[in-house]
N, C-alpha and C. Protein backbone atom coordinates (compact mmCIF):
# COMPACT_ATOMS: atom_id res chain seq x y z
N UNK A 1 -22.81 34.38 52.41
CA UNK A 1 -21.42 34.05 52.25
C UNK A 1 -21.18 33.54 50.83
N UNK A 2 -20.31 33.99 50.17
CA UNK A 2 -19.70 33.74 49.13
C UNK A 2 -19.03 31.87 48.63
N UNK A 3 -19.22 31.58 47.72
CA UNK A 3 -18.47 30.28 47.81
C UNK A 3 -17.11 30.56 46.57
N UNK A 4 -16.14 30.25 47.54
CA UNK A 4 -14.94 30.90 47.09
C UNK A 4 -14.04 29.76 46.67
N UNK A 5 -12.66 29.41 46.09
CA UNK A 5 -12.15 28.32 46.25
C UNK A 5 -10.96 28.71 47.00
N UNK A 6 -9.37 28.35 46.84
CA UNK A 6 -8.10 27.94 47.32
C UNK A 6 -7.85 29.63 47.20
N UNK A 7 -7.98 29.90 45.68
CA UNK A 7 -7.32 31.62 45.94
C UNK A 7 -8.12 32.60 46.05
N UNK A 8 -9.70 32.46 46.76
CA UNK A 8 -9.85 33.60 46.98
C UNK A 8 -11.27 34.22 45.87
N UNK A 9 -11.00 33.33 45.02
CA UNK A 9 -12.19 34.02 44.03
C UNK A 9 -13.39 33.20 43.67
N UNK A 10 -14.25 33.88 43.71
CA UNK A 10 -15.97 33.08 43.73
C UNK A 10 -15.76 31.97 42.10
N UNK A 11 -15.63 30.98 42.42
CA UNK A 11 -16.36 30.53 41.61
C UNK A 11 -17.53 29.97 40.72
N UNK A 12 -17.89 29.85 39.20
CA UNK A 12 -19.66 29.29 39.21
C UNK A 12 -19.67 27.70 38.97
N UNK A 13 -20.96 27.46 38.91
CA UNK A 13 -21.23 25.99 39.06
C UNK A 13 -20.60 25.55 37.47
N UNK A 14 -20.58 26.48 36.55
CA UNK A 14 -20.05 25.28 35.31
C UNK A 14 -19.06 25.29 34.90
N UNK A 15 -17.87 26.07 36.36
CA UNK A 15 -16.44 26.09 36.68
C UNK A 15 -16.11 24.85 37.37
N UNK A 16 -17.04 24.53 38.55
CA UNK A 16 -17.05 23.43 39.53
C UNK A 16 -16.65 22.28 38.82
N UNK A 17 -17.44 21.55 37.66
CA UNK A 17 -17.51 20.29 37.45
C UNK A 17 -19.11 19.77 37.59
N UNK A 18 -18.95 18.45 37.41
CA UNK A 18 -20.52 18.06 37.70
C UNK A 18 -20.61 17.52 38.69
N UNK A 19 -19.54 17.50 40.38
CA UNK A 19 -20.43 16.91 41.24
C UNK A 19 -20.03 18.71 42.13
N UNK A 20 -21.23 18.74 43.20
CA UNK A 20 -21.27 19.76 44.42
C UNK A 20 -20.56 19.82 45.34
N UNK A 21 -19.99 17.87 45.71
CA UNK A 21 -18.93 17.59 46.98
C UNK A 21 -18.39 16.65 46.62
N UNK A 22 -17.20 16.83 47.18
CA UNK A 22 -16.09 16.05 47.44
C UNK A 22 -16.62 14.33 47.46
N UNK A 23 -17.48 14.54 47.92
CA UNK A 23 -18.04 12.94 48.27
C UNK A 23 -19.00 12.44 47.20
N UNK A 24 -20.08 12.86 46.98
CA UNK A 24 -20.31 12.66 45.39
C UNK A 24 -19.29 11.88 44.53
N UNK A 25 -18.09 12.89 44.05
CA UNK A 25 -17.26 12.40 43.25
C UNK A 25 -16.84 11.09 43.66
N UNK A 26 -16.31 10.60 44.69
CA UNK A 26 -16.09 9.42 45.29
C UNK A 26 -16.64 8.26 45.38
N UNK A 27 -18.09 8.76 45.74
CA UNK A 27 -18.94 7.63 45.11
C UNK A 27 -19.19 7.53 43.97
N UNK A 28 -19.18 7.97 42.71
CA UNK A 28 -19.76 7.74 41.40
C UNK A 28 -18.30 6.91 40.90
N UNK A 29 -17.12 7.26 41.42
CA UNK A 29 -15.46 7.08 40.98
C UNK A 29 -16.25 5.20 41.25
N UNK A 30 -15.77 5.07 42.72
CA UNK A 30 -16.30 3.55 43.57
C UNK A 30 -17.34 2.93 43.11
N UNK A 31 -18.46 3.33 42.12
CA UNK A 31 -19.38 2.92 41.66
C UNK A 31 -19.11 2.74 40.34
N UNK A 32 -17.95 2.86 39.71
CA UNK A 32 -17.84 2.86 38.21
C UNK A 32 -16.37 1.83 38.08
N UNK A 33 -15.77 1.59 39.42
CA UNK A 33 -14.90 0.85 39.55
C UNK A 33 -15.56 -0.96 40.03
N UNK A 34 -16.30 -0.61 40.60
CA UNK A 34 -16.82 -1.61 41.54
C UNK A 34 -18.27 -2.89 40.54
N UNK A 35 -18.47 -1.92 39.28
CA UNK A 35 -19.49 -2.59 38.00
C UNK A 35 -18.53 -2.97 37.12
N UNK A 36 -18.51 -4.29 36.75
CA UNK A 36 -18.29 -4.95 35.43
C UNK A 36 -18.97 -4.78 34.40
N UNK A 37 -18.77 -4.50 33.35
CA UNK A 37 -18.96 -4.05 32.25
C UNK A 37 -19.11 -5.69 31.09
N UNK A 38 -20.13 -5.97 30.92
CA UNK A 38 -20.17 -7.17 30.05
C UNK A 38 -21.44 -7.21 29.31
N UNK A 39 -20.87 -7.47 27.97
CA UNK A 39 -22.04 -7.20 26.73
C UNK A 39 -23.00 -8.56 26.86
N UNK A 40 -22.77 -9.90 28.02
CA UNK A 40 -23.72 -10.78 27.75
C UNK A 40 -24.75 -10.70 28.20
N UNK A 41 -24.06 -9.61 29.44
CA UNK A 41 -25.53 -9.02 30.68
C UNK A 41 -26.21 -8.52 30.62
N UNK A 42 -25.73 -7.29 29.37
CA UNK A 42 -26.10 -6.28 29.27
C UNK A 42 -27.67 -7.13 28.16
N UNK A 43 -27.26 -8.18 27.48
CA UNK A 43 -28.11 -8.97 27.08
C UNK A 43 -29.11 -9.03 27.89
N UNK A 44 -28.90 -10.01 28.42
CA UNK A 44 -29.62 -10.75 29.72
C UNK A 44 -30.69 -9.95 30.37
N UNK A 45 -30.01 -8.35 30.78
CA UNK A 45 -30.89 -7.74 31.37
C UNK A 45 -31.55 -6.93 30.64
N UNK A 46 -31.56 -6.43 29.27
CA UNK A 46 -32.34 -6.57 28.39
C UNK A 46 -33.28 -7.45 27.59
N UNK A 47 -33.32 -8.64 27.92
CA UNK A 47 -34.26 -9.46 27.34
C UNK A 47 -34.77 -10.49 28.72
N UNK A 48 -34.93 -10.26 29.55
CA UNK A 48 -35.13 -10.88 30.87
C UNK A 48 -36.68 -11.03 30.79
N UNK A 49 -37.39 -9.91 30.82
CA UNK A 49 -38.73 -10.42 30.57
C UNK A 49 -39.39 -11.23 29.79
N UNK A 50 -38.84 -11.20 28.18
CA UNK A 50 -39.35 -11.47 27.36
C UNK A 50 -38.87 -13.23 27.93
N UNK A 51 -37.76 -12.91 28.30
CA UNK A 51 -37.40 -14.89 28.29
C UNK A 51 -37.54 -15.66 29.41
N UNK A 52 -38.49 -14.84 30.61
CA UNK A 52 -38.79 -15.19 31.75
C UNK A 52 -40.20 -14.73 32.49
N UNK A 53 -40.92 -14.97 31.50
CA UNK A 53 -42.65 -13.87 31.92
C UNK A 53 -42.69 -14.15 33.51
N UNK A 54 -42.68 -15.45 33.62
CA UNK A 54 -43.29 -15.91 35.03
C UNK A 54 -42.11 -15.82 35.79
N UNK A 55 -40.97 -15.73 35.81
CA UNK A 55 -40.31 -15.62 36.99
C UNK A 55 -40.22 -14.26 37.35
N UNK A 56 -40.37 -13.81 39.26
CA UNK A 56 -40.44 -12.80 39.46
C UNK A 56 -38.93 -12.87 40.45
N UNK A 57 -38.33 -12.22 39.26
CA UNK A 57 -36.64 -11.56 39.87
C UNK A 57 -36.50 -10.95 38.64
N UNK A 58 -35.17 -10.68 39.12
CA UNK A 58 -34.41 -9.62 37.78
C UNK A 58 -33.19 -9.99 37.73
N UNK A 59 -32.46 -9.80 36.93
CA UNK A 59 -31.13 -9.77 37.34
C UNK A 59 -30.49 -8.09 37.27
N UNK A 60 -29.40 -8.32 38.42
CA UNK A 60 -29.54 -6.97 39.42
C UNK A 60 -27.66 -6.57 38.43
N UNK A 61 -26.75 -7.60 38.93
CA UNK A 61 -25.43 -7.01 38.06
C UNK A 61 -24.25 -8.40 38.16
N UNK A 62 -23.52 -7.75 37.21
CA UNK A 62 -22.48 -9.08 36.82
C UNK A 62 -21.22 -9.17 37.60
N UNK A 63 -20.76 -10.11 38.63
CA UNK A 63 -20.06 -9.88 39.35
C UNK A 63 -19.07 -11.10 39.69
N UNK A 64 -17.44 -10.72 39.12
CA UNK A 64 -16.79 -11.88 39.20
C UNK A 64 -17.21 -13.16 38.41
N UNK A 65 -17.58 -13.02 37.56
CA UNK A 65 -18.39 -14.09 36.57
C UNK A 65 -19.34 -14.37 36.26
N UNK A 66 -20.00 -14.49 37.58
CA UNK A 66 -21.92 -14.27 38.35
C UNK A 66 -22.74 -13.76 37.73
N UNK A 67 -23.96 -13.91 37.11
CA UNK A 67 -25.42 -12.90 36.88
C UNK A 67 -25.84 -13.15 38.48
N UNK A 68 -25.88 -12.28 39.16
CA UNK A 68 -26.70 -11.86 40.45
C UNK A 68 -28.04 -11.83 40.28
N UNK A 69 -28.86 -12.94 40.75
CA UNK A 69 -30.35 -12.40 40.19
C UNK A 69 -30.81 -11.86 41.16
N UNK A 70 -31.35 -10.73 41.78
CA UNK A 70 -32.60 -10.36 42.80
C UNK A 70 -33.64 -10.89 42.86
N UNK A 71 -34.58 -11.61 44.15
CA UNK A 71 -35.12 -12.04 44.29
C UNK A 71 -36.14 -11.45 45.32
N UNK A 72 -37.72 -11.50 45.68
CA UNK A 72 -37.99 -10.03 46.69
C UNK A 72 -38.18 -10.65 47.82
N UNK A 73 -38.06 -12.35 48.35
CA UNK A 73 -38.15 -12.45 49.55
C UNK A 73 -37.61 -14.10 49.84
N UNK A 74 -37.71 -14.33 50.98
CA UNK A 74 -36.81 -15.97 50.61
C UNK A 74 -37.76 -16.92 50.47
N UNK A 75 -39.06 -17.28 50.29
CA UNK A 75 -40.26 -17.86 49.80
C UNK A 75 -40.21 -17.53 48.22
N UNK A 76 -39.62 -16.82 47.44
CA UNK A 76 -39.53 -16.34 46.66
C UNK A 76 -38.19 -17.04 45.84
N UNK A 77 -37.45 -17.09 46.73
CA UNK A 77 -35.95 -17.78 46.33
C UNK A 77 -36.41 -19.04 46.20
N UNK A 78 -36.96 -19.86 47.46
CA UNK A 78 -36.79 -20.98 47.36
C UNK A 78 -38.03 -21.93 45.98
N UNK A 79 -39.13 -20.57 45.55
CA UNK A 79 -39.48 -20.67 44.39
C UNK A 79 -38.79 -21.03 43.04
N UNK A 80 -38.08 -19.76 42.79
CA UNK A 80 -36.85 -19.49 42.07
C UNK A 80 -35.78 -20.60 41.57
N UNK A 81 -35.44 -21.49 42.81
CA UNK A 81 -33.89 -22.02 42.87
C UNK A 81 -34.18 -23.60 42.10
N UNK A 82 -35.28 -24.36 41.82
CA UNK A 82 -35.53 -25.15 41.36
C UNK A 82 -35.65 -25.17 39.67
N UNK A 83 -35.74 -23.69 39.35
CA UNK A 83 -35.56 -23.31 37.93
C UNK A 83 -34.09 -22.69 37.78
N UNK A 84 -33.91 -22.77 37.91
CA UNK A 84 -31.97 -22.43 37.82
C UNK A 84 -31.65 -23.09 36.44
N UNK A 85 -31.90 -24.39 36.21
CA UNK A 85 -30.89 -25.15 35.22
C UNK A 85 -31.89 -24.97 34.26
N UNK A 86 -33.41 -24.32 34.35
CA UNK A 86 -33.87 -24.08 33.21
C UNK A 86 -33.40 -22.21 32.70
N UNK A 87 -33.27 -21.52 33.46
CA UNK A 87 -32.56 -20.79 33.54
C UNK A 87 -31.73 -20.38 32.79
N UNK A 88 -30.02 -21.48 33.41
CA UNK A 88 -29.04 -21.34 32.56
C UNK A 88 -29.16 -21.95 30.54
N UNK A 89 -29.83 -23.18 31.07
CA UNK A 89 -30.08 -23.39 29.29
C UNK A 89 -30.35 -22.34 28.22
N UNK A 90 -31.59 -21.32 28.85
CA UNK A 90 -31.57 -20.39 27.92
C UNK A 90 -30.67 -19.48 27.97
N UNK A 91 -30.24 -19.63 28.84
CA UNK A 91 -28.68 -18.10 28.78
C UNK A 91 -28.00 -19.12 28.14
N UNK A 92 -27.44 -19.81 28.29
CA UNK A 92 -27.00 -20.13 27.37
C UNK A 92 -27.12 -20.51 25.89
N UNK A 93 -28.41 -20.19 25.14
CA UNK A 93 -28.96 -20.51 23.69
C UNK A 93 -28.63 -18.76 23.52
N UNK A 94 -28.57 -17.33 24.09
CA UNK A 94 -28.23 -16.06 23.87
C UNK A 94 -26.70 -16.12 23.34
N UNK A 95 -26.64 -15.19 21.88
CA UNK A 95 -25.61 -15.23 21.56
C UNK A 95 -24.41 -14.45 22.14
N UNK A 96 -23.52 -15.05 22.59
CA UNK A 96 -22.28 -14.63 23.15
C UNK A 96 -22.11 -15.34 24.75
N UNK A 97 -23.10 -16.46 24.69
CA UNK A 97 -23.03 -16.71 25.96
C UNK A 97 -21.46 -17.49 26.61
N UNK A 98 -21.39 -17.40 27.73
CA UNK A 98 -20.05 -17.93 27.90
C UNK A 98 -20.36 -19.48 28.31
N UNK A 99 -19.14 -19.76 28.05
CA UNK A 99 -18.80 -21.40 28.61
C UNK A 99 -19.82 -22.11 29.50
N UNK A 100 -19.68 -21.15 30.82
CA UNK A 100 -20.19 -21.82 31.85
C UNK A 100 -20.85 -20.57 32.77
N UNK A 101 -21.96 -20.49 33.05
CA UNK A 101 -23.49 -19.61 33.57
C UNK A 101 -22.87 -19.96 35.10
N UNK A 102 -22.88 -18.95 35.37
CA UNK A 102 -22.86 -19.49 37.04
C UNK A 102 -24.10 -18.01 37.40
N UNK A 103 -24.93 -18.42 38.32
CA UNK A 103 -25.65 -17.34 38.85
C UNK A 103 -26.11 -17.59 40.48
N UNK A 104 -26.05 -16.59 41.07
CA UNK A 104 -26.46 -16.48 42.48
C UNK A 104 -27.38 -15.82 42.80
N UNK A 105 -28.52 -16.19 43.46
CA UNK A 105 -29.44 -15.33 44.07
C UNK A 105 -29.75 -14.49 45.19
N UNK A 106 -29.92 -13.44 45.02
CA UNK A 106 -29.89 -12.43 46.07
C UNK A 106 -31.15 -12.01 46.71
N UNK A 107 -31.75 -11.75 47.79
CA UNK A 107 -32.89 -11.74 48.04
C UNK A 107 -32.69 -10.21 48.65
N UNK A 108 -33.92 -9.73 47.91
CA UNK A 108 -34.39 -7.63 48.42
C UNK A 108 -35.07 -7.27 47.46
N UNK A 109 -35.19 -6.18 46.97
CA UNK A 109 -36.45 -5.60 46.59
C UNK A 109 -36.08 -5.72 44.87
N UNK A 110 -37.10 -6.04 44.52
CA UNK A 110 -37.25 -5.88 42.98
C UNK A 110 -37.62 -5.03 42.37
């Protein structure tokens, strides 16, 4: 069977566009709406190792103000949550840092 569109005539894939379905497009749309876009994070999660050897998380994305850090289990968090304010100090010594660090931890896979 032919893959045809509305009038009738075959179209090719680099007529289509770049997604295959309808749904694709929808999610990448919802996924590009739903990420904040911020140059301090984009920091952050670029220099995360270097300024955190021993802590095992990441930070995952910037949300409503938030660095979201991932964490891989809740023995892990409750590791984690006692270094927080050492944490924010150094985000805050990164240039462009804002006012006030707020971060939440998320616990799943790293």
């Amino acid at each position: 069977m032919e893959d045809r569109n509305l009038y009738g005539r075959a179209t090719g894939l680099d007529e289509r566009g770049r997604f295959s379905a309808f749904g694709g497009a929808v999610d990448a749309a919802l996924k590009e709406l739903l990420v904040e876009k911020n140059d301090f994070f984009d920091l952050v999660a670029e220099r995360w190792r270097s300024l955190f050897p021993n802590i095992m998380a990441k930070p995952e994305r910037y949300e409503n103000g938030k660095i979201v850090i991932r964490v891989r289990s809740a023995p892990m968090l409750y590791a984690v949550r006692p270094k927080l304010r050492m944490i924010k100090a150094k985000l805050a010594e990164l240039p462009g840092a804002p006012k006030r660090i707020d971060i939440w931890l998320e616990i799943g896979a790293v």
